[in-house]
Protein backbone atom coordinates (compact mmCIF):
# COMPACT_ATOMS: atom_id res chain seq x y z
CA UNK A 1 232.52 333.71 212.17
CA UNK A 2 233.04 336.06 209.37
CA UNK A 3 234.66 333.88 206.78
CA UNK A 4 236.37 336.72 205.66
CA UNK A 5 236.25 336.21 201.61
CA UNK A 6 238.69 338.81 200.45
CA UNK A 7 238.36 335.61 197.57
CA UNK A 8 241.98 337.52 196.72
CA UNK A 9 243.28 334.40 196.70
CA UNK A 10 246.08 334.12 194.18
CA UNK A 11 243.09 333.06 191.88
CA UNK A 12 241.79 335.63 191.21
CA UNK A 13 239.09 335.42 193.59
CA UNK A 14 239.19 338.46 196.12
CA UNK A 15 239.04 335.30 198.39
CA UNK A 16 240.79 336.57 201.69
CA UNK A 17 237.43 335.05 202.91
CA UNK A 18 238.14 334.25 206.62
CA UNK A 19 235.45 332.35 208.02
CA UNK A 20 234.96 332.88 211.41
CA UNK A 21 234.46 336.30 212.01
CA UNK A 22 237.84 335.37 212.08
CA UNK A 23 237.07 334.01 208.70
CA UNK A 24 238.99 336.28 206.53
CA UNK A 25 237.63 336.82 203.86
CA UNK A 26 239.49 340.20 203.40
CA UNK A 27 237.96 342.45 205.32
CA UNK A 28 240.15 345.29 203.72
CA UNK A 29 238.67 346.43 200.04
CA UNK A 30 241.52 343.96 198.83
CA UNK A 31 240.03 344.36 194.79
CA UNK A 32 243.33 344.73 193.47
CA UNK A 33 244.46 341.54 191.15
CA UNK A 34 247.22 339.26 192.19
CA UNK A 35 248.51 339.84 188.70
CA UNK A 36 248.77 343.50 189.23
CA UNK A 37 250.28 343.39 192.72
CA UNK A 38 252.73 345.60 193.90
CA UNK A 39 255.89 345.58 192.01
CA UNK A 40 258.43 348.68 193.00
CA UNK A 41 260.30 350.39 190.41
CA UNK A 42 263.16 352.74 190.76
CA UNK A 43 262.95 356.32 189.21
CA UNK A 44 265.52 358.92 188.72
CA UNK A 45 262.76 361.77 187.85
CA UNK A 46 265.33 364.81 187.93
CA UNK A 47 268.17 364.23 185.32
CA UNK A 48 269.38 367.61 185.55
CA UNK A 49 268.50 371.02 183.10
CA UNK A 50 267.65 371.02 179.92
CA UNK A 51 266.95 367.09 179.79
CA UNK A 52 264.34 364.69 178.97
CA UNK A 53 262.29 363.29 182.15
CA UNK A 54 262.96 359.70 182.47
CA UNK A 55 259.15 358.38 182.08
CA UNK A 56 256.78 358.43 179.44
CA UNK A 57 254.87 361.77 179.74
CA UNK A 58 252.20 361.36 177.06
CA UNK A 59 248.82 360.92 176.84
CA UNK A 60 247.74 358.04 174.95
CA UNK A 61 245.17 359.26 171.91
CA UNK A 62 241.71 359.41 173.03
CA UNK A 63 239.55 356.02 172.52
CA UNK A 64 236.02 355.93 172.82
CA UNK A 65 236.06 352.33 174.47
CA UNK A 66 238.52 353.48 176.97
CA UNK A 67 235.68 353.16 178.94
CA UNK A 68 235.85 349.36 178.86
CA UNK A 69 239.73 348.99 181.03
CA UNK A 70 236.84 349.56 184.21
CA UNK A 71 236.25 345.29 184.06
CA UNK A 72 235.58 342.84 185.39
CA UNK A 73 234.75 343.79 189.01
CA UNK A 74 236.67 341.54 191.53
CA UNK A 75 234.04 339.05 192.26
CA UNK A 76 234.34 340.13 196.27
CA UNK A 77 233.77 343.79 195.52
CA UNK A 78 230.49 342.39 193.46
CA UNK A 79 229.24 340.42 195.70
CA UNK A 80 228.71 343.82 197.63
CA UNK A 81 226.39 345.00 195.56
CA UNK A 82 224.27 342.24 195.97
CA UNK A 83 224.49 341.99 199.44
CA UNK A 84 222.49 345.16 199.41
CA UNK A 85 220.03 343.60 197.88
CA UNK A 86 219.36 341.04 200.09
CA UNK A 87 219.66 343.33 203.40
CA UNK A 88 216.79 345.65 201.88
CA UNK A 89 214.52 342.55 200.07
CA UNK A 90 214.56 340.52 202.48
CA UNK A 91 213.47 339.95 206.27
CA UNK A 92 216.59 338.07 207.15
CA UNK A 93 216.45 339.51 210.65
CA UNK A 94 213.36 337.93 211.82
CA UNK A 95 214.20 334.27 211.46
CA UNK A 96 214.76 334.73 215.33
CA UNK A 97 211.22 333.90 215.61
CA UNK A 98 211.61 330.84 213.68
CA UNK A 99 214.48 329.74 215.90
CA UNK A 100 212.45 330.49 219.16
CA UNK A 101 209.42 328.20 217.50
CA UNK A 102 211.47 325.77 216.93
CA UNK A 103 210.98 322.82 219.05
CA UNK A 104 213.10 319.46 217.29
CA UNK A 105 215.82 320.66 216.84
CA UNK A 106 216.75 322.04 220.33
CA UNK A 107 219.02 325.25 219.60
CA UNK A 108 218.11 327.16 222.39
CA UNK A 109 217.62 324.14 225.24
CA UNK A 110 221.37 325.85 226.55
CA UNK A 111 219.02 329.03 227.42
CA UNK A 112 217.18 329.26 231.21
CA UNK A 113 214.11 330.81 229.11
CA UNK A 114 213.82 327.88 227.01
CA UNK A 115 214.89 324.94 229.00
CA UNK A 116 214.53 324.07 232.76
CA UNK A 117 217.21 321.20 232.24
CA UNK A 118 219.65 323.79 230.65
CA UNK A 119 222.10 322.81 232.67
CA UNK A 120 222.43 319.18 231.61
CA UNK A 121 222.02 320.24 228.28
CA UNK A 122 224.78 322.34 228.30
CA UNK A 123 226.76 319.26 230.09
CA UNK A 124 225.78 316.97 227.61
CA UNK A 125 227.37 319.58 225.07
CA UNK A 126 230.65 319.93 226.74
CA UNK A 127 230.96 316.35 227.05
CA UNK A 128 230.72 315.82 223.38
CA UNK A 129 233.31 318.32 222.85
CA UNK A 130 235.55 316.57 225.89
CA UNK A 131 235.43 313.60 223.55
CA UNK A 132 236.20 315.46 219.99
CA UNK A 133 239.02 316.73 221.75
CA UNK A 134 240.48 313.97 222.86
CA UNK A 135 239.88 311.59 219.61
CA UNK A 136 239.54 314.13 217.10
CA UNK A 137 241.63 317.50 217.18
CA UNK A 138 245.43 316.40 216.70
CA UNK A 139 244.19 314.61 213.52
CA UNK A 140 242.08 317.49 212.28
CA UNK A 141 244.66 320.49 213.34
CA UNK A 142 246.19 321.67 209.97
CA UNK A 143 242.62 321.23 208.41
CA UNK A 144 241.13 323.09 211.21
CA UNK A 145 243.96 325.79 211.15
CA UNK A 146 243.37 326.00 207.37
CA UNK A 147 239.71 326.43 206.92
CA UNK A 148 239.86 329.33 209.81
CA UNK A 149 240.46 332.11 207.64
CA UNK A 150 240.33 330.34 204.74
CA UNK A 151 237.27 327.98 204.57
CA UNK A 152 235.91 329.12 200.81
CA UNK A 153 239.31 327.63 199.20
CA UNK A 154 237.62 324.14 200.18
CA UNK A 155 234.74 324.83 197.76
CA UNK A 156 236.67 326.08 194.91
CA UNK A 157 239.20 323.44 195.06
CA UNK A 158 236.38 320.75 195.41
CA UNK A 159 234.37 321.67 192.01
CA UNK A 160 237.84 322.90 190.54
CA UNK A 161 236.53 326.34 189.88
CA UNK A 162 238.77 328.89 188.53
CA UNK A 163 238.46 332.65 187.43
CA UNK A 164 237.71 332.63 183.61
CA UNK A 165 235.57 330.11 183.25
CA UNK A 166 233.62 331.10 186.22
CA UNK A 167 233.45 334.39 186.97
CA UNK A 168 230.14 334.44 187.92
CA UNK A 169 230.64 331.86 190.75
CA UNK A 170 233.11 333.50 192.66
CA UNK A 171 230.46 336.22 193.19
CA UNK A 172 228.01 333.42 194.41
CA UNK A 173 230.65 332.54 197.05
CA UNK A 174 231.84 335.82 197.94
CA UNK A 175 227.86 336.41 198.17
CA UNK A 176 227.81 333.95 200.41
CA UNK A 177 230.54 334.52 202.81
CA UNK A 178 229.14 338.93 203.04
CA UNK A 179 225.80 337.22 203.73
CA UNK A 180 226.82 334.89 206.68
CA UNK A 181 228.82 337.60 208.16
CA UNK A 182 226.23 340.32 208.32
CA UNK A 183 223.66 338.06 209.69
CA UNK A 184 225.79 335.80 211.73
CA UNK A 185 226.89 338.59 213.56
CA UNK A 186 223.18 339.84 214.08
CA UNK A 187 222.13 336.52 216.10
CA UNK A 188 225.66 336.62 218.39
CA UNK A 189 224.89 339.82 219.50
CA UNK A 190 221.31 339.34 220.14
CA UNK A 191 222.11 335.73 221.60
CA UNK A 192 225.33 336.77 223.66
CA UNK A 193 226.18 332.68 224.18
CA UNK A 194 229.37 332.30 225.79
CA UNK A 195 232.07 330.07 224.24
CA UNK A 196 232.25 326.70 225.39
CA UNK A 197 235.93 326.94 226.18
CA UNK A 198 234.89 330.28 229.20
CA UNK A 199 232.41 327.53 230.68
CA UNK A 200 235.01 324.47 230.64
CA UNK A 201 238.44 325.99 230.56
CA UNK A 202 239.68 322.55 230.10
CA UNK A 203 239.24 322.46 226.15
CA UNK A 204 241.87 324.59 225.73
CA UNK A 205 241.70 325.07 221.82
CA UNK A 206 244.67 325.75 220.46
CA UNK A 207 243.43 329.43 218.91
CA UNK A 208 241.45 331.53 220.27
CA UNK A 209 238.87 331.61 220.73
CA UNK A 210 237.36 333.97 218.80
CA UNK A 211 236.44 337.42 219.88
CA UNK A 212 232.91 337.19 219.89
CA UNK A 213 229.87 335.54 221.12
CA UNK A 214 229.36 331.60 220.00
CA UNK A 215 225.59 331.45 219.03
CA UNK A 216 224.92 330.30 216.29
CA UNK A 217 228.48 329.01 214.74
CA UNK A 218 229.67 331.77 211.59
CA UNK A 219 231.48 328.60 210.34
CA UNK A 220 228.40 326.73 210.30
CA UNK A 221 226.35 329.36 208.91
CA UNK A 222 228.52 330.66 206.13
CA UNK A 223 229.35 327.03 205.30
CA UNK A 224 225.79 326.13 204.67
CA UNK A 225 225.38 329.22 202.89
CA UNK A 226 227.74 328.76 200.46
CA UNK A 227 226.79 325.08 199.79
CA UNK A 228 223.12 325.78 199.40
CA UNK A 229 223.79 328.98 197.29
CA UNK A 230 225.83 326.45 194.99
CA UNK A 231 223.45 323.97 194.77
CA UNK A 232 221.20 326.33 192.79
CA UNK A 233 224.35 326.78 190.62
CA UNK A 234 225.14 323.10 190.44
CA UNK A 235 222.79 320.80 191.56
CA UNK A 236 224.80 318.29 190.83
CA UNK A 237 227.27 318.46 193.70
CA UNK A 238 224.80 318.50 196.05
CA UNK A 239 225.92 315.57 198.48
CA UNK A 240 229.66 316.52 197.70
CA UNK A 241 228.19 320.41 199.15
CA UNK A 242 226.61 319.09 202.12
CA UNK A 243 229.34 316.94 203.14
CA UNK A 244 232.11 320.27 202.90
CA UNK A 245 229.65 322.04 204.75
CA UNK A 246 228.70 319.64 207.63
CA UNK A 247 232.48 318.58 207.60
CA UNK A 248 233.71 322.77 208.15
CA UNK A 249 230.97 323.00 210.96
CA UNK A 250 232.35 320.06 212.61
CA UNK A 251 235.93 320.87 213.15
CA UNK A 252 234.74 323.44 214.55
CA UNK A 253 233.68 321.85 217.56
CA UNK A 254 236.96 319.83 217.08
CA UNK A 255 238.76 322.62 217.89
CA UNK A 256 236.48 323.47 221.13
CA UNK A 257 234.92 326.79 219.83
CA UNK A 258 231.84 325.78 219.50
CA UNK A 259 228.92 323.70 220.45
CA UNK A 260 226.92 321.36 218.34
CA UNK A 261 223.71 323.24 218.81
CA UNK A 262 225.96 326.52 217.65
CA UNK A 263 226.45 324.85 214.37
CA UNK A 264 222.87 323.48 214.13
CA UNK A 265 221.64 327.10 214.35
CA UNK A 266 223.92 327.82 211.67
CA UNK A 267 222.76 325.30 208.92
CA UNK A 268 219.13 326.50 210.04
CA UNK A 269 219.68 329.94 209.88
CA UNK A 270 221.46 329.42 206.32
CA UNK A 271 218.26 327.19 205.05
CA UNK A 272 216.13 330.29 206.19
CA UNK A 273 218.03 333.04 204.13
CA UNK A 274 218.12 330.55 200.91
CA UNK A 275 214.89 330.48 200.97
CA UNK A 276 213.68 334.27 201.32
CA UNK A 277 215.77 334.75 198.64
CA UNK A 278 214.75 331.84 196.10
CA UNK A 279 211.00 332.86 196.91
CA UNK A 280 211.09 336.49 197.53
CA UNK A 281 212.14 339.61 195.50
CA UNK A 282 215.34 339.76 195.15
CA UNK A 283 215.59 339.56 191.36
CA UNK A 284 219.84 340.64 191.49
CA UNK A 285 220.29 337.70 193.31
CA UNK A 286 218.58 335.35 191.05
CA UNK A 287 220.20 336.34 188.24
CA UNK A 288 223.10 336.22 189.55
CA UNK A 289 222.41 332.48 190.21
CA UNK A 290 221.36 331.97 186.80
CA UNK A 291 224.48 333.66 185.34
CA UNK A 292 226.54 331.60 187.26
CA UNK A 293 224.25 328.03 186.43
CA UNK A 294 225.32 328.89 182.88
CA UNK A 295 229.01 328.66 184.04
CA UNK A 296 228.25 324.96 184.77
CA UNK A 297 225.42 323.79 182.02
């Protein structure tokens, strides 16, 4: 789930994003630049009586702007602050009733409660992953291995984004990444699905799988998120958006973790938090959106 973002990632980013709550995106407080990583140095601080110390040992002379060494905040450690923002503003935890009136789309037909037939539908389900398995996985491995803990390096390589030209971005896909793994983690625990992999050992992924519950798919959810926060950012890579996100949900069920109703819940749970916070207060968020537009006008 959790793509963990610590965006960190030798870019700049804070990126250790992990997706699934195996996601990394640097769940750690990993602010610290790659640039000014750890370098060790070798001191001799005693010389011996009556000598000079073998550092500097002087203040520099007081400047009034000193003030200004504080930035820029690592995007990931940002993003925080907005993510606040959207936990207070918004009522992100009662799309649940939106998902239980939902009848097209069929995300809870694997549930007694909500489907007689559950048992074929679940069936159906493991059948479809049966047949990723077997056509799908060994081609998709090293993509599937990659985009684990490191999904978000898809969407900056794909629009070629980079630190100083947009700064402002990163946040929006660090945003993105705290977002899904707040809420994802809500729905698991209040949906408790089991992983398709406990009901047909037979998948066998090759990770895994994940420590915690499968409904709705983190992947899926923080994918979507991210795309859909970027289209209001650049609207102009909307198809190439949707097709990363549909295309990280998917290899997720190539790799037998989770079921294709798991990742529909995800896109539909990502659609629902876009929109409470493109039409409800959360005026952070928005400009933060607008900041980041500029990046790309």
């Amino acid at each position: 789930m959790g793509m963990g973002m610590g965006m960190g990632m030798g870019m700049g980013m804070g990126m250790g994003m992990g997706m699934g709550m195996g996601m990394g995106m640097g769940m750690a407080f990993s602010a610290t630049p790659p640039e000014l990583g750890f370098r060790p140095l070798t001191l001799q601080y005693e010389l011996g009586p009556n000598t000079a110390p073998s550092f500097p040992n002087t203040l520099l002379p007081p400047n009034p702007s000193g003030k200004d060494r504080v930035g820029p905040w690592d995007p990931d450690v940002l993003s925080l602050l907005h993510l606040a923002e959207f936990i207070k503003k918004t009522d992100w935890h009662m799309i649940k009733n939106d998902i239980e009136a939902d009848t097209t789309l069929k995300m809870l037909h694997w549930r007694p409660s909500n489907n007689p037939n559950y048992q074929a539908f679940i069936s159906r389900e493991i059948a479809q992953l049966e047949l990723l398995m077997q056509t799908d996985r060994e081609r998709y491995m090293a993509e599937i291995v990659a985009q684990h803990d490191n999904a978000p390096g898809y969407w900056v390589n794909l629009m070629a984004i980079n630190a100083p030209q947009h700064h402002n971005t990163l946040v929006v896909i660090n945003l993105a990444v705290r977002i899904g793994q707040i809420v994802a983690a809500y729905y698991k625990d209040h949906y408790k699905r089991t992983r398709p992999s406990y009901v047909c050992p037979g998948l066998l992924p090759a990770f895994g799988p994940p420590a915690h519950a499968s409904f709705p798919s983190g992947h899926s959810l923080q994918s979507w998120l991210i795309s859909l926060f970027l289209e209001n950012v650049a609207p102009s890579y909307k198809k190439e958006l949707y097709w990363l996100a549909e295309r990280v949900a998917l290899n997720r069920e190539r790799a037998g973790v989770h079921y294709r109703s798991d990742s529909v819940c995800g896109r539909f749970i990502a659609e629902k938090c876009e929109k409470k916070i493109t039409t409800s207060t959360c005026p952070g968020i928005k400009q933060l959106f607008s900041d980041a537009a500029k990046e790309w006008s």
